[in-house]
N, C-alpha and C. Protein backbone atom coordinates (compact mmCIF):
# COMPACT_ATOMS: atom_id res chain seq x y z
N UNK A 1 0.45 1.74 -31.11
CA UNK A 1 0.32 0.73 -32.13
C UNK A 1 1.58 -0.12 -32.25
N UNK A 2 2.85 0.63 -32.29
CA UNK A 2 4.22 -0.47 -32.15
C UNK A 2 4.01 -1.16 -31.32
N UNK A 3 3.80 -1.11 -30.05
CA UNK A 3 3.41 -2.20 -29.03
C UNK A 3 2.65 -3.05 -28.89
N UNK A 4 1.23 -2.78 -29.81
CA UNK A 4 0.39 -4.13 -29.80
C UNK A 4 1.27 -4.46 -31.16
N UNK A 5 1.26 -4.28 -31.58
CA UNK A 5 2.31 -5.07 -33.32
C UNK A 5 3.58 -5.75 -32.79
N UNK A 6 4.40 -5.65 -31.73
CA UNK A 6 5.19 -6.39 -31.22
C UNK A 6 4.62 -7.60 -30.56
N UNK A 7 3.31 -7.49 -30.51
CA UNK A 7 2.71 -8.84 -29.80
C UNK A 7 2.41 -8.24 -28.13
N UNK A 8 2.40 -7.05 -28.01
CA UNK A 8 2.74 -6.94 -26.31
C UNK A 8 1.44 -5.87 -25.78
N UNK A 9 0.92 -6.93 -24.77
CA UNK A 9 -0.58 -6.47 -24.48
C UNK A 9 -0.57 -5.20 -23.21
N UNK A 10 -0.97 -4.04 -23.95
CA UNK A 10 -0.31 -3.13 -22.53
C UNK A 10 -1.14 -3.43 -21.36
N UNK A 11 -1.28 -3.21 -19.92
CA UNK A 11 -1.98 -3.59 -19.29
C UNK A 11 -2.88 -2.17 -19.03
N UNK A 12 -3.84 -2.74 -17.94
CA UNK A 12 -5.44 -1.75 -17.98
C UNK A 12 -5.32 -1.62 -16.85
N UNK A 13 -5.63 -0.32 -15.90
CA UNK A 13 -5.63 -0.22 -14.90
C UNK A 13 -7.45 0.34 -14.11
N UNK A 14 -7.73 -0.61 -13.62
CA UNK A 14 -9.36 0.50 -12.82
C UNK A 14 -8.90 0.08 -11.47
N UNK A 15 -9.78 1.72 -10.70
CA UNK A 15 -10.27 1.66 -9.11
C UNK A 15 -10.73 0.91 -8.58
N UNK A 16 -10.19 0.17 -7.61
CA UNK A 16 -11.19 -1.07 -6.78
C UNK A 16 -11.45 -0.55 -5.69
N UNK A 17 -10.44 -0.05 -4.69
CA UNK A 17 -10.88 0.23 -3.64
C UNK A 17 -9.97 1.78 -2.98
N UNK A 18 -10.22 1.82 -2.29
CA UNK A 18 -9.53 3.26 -1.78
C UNK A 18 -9.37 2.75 -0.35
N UNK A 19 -7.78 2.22 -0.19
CA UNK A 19 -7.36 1.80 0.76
C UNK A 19 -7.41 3.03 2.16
N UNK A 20 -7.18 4.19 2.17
CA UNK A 20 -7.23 5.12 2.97
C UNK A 20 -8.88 4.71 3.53
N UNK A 21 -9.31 4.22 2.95
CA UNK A 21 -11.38 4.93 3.40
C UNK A 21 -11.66 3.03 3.88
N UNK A 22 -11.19 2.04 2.91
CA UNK A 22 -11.27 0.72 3.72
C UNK A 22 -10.96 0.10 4.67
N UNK A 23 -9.68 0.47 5.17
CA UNK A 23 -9.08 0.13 6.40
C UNK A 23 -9.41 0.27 7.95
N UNK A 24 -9.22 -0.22 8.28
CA UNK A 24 -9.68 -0.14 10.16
C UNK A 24 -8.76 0.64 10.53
N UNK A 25 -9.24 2.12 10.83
CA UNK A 25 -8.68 3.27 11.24
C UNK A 25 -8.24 3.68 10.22
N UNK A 26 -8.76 3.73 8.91
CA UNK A 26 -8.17 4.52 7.67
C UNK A 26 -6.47 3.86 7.53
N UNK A 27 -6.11 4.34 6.90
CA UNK A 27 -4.81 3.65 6.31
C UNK A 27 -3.46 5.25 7.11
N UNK A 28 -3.24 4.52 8.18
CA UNK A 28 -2.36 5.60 8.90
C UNK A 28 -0.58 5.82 8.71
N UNK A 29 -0.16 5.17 7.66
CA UNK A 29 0.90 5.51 7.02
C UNK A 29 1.14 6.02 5.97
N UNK A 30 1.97 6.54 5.66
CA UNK A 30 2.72 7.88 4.13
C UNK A 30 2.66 7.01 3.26
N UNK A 31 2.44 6.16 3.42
CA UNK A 31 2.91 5.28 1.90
C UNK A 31 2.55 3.81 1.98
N UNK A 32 2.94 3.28 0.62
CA UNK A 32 2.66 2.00 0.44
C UNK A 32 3.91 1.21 -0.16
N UNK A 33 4.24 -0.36 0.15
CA UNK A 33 5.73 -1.02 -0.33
C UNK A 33 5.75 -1.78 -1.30
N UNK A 34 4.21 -2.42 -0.95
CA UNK A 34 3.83 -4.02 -1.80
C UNK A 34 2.21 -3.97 -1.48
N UNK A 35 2.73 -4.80 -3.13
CA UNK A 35 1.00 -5.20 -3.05
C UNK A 35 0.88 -6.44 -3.88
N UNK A 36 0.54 -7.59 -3.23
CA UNK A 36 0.31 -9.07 -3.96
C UNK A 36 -1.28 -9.09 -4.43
N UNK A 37 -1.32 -9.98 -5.18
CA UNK A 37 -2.80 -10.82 -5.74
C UNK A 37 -2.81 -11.87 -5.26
N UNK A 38 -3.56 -11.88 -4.16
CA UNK A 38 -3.53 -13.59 -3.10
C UNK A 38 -4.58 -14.51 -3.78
N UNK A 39 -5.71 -13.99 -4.35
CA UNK A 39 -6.34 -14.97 -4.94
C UNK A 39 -7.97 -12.92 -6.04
N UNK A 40 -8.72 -14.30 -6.88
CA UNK A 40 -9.36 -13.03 -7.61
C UNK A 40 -9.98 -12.38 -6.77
N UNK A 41 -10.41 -12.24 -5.55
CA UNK A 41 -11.05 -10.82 -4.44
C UNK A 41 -10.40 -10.65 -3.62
N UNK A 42 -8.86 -11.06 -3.31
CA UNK A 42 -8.51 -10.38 -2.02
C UNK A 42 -6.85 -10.13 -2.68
N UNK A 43 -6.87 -8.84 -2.35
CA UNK A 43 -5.45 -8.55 -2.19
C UNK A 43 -4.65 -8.57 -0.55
N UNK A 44 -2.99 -7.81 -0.51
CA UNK A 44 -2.31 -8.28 0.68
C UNK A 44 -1.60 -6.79 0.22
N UNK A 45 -1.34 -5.90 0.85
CA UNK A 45 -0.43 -4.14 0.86
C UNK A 45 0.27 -4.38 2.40
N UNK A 46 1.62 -4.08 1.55
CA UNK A 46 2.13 -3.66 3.05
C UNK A 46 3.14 -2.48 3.12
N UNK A 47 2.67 -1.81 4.84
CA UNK A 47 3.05 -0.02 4.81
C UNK A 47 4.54 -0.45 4.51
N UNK A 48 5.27 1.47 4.06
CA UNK A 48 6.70 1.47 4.22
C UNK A 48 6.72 2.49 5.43
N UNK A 49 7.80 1.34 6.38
CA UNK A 49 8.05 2.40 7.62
C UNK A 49 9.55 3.25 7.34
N UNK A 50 9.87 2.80 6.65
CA UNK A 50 11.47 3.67 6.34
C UNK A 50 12.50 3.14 7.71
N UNK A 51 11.99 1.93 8.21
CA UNK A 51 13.07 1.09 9.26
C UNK A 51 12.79 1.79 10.38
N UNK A 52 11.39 2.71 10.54
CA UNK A 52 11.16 3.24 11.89
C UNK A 52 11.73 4.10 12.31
N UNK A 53 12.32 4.87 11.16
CA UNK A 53 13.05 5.99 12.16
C UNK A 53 13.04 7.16 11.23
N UNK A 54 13.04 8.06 11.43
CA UNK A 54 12.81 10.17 10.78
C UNK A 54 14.38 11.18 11.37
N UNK A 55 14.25 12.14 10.32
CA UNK A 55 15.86 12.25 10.91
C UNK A 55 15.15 14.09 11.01
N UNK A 56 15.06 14.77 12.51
CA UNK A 56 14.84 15.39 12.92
C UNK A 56 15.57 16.41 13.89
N UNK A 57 15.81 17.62 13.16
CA UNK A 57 17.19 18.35 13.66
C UNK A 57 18.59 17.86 13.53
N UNK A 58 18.76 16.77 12.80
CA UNK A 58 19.73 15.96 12.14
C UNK A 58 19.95 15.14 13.29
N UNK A 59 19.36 14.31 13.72
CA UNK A 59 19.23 13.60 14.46
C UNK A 59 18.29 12.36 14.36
N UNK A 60 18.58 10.91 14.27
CA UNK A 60 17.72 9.83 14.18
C UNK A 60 16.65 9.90 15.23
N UNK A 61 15.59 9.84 14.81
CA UNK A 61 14.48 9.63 15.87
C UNK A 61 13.33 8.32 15.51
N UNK A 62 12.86 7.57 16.55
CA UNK A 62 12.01 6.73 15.94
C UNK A 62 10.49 7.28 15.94
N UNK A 63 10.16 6.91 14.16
CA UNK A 63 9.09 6.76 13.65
C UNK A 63 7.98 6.62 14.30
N UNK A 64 6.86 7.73 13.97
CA UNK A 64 5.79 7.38 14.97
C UNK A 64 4.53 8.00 13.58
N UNK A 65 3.24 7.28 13.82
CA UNK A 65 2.20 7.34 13.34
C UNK A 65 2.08 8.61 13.11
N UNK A 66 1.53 9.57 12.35
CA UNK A 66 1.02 11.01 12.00
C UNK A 66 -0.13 10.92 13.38
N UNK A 67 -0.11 12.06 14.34
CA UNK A 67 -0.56 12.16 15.42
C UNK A 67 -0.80 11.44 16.29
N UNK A 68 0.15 10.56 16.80
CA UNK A 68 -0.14 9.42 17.30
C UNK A 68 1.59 9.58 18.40
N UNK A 69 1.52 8.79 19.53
CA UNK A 69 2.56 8.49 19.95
C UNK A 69 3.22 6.98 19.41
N UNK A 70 2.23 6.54 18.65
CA UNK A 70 2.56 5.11 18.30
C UNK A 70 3.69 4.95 17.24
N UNK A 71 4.50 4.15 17.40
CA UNK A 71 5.63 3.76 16.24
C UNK A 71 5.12 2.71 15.30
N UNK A 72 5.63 3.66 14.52
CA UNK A 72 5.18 2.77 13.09
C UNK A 72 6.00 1.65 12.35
N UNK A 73 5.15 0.44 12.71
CA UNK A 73 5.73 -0.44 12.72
C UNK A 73 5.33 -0.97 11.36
N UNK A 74 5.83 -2.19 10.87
CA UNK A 74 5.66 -3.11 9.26
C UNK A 74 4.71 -3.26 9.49
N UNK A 75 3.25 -3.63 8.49
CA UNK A 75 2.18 -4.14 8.77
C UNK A 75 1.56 -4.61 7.40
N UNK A 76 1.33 -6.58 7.56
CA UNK A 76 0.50 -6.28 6.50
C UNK A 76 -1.02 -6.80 6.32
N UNK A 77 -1.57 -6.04 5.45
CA UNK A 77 -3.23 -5.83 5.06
C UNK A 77 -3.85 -6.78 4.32
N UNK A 78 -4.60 -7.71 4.63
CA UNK A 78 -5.24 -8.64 3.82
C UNK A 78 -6.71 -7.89 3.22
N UNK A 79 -6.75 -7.55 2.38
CA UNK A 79 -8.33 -6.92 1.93
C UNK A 79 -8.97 -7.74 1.09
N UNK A 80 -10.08 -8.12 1.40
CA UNK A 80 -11.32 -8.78 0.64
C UNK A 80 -11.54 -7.59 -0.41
N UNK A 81 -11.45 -7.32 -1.60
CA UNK A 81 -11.99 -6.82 -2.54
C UNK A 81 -13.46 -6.48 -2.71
N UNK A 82 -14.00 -5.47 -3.12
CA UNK A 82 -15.68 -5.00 -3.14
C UNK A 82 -16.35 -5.65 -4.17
N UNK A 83 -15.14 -5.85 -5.24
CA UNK A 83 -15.58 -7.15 -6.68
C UNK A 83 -14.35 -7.71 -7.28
N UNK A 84 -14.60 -9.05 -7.73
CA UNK A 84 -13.11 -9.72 -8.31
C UNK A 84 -12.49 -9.04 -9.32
N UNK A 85 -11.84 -9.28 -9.27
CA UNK A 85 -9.82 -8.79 -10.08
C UNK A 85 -11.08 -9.67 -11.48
N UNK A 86 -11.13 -10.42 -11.50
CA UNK A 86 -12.03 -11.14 -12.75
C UNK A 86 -12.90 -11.23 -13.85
C-alpha cells in the first residue's frame, strides 16, 4: 500500500513463452543477458557466453555448447510472441 500511495505502479509479471521449448534446437545456453521489447509481439534475448571461455583444472579453456563440440558464441533471438505484450 506505501507504494501505490507514493504514486508508484508496481509492475505485473505473466508467462508468454518458454524460451527453452521455442527455439530452434531448444535454447542451448546456461543463461540469458538481455532482453528488449522490439515492438507489442516480438521480443529480441541474447545468450551470456561468459567471453567464451570456462576455467577447467585452473586453466582457461574455450567455451563450448553443453554436449556439443561447438563454441558458444553471442547470439541474438528475435521471437515473434504466441500473443501481444498488449
Amino acid at each position: 500500500e506505501e507504494i501505490e500511495a507514493a504514486g508508484i505502479k508496481p509492475v505485473k509479471k505473466e508467462f508468454l513463452v518458454d524460451l527453452v521449448e521455442y527455439l530452434p534446437n531448444k535454447y542451448p545456453h546456461d543463461k540469458l543477458e538481455g532482453l528488449w521489447i522490439l515492438d507489442s509481439s516480438t521480443i529480441a534475448v541474447a545468450n551470456d557466453n561468459d567471453f567464451a571461455i570456462n576455467v577447467e583444472n585452473n586453466q582457461l579453456v574455450q567455451k563450448k555448447l553443453p554436449g556439443t563440440d561447438s563454441i558458444d558464441d553471442d547470439v541474438i533471438y528475435v521471437i515473434k510472441l504466441p500473443k501481444s505484450l498488449r
